[in-house]
C-alpha atoms as a PDB file:
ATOM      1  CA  UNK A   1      15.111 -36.762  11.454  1.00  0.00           C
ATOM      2  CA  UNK A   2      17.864 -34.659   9.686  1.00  0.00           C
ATOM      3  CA  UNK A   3      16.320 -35.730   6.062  1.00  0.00           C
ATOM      4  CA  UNK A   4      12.449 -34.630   7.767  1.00  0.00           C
ATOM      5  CA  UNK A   5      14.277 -31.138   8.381  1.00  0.00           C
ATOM      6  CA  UNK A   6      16.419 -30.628   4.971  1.00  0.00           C
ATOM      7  CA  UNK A   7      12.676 -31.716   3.000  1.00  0.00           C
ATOM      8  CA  UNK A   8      10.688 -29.432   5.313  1.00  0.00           C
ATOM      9  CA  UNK A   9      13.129 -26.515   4.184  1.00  0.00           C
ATOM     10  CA  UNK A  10      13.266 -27.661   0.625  1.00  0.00           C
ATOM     11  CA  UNK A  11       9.745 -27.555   0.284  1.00  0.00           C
ATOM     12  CA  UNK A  12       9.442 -24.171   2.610  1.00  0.00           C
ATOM     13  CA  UNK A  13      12.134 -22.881  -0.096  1.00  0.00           C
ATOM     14  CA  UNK A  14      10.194 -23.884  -2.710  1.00  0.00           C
ATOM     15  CA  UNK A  15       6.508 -22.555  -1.572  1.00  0.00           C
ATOM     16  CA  UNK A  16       8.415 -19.272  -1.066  1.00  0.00           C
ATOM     17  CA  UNK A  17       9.957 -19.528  -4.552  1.00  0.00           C
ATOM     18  CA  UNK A  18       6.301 -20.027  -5.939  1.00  0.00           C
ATOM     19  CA  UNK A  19       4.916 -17.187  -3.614  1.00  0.00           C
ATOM     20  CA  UNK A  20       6.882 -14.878  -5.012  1.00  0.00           C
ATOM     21  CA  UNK A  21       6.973 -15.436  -8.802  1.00  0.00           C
ATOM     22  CA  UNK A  22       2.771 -14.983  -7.842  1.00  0.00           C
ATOM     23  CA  UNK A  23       3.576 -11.733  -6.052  1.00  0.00           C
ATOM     24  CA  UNK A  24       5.407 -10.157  -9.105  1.00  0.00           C
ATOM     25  CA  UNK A  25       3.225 -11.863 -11.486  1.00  0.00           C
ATOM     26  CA  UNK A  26      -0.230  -9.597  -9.581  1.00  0.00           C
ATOM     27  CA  UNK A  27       1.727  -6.493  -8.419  1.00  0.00           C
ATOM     28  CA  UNK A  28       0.488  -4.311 -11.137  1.00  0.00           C
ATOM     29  CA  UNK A  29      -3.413  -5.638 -11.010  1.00  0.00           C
ATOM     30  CA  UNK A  30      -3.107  -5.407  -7.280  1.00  0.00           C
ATOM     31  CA  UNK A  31      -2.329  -1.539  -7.500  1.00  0.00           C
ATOM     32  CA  UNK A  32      -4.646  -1.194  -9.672  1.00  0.00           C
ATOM     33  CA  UNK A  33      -7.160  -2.914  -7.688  1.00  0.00           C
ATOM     34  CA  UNK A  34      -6.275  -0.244  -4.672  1.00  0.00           C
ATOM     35  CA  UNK A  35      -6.284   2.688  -6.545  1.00  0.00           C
ATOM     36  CA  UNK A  36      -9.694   1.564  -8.247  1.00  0.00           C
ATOM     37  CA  UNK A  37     -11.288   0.876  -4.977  1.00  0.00           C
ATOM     38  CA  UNK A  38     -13.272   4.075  -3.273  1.00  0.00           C
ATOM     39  CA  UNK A  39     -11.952   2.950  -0.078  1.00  0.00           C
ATOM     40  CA  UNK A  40      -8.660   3.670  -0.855  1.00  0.00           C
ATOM     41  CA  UNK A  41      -9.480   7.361  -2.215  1.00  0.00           C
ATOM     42  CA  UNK A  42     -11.659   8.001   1.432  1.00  0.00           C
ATOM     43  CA  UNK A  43      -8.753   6.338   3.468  1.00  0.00           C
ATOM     44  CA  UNK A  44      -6.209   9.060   1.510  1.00  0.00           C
ATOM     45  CA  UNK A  45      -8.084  11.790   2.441  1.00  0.00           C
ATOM     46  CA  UNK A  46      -8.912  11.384   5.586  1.00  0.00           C
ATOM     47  CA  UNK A  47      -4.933  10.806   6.911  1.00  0.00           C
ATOM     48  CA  UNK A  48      -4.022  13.171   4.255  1.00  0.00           C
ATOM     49  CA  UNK A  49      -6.727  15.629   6.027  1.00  0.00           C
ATOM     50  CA  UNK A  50      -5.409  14.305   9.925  1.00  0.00           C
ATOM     51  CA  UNK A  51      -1.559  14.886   8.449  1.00  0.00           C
ATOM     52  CA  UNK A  52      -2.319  18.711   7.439  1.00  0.00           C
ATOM     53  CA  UNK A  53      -4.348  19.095  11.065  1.00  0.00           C
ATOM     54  CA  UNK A  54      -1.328  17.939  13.426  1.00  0.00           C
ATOM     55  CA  UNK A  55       1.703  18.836  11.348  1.00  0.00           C
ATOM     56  CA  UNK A  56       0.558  21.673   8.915  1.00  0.00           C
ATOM     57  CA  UNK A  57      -0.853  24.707  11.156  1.00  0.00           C
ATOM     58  CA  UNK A  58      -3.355  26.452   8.397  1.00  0.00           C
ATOM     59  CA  UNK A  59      -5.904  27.859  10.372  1.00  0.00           C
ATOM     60  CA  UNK A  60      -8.727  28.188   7.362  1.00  0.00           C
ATOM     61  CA  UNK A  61     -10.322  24.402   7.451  1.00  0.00           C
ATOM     62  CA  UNK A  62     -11.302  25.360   3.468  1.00  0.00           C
ATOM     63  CA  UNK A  63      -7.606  25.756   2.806  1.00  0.00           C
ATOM     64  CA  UNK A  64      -7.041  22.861   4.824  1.00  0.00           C
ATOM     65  CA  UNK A  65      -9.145  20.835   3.317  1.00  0.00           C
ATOM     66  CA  UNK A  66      -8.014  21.960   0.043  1.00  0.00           C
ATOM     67  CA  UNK A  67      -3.939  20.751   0.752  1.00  0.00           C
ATOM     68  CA  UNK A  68      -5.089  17.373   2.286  1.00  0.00           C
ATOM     69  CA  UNK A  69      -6.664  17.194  -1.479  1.00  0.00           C
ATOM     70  CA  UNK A  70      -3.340  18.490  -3.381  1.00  0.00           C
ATOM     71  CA  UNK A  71      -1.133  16.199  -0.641  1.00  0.00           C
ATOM     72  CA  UNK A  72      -3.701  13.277  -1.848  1.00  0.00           C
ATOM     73  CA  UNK A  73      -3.212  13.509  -5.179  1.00  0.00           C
ATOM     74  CA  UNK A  74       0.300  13.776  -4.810  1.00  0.00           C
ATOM     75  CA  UNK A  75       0.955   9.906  -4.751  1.00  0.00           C
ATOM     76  CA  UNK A  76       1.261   7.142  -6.593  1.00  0.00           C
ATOM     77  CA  UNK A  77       0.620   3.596  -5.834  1.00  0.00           C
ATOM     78  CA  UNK A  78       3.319   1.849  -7.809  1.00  0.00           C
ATOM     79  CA  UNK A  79       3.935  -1.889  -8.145  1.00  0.00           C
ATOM     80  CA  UNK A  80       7.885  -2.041  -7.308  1.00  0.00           C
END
């Protein structure tokens, strides 16, 4: 029963091993798969717009509108 344990580790050790080395081998296609996708750019704006409505209090919705955009374009999606 102890050997069943120590080769179910082993082998839980080494799947994580693998998943990672696959991680770091896609990071950088896989950020550039999300910043590609339109979903991503919609998704921005519309927390970036819901950010600027609770915690930014500009009353004009055209200038409100127009710092969700600058707040949006502020980030980067980075592979780390």
């Amino acid at each position: 029963m102890i050997a069943t344990q120590m080769t179910e580790t082993t082998n839980d050790q080494s799947i994580t091993k693998s998943l990672k080395l696959l991680s770091n081998g896609f990071k950088n296609e896989f950020a550039t798969f999300v910043l590609s996708d339109e979903r991503t750019a919609e998704l921005l704006m519309e927390l970036s717009t819901e950010f600027v409505q609770t915690n930014i209090p500009v009353v004009d919705e055209d200038k409100q509108i127009e710092l969700a955009f600058m707040l949006m374009e502020s980030l980067d999606i980075v592979a780390r």
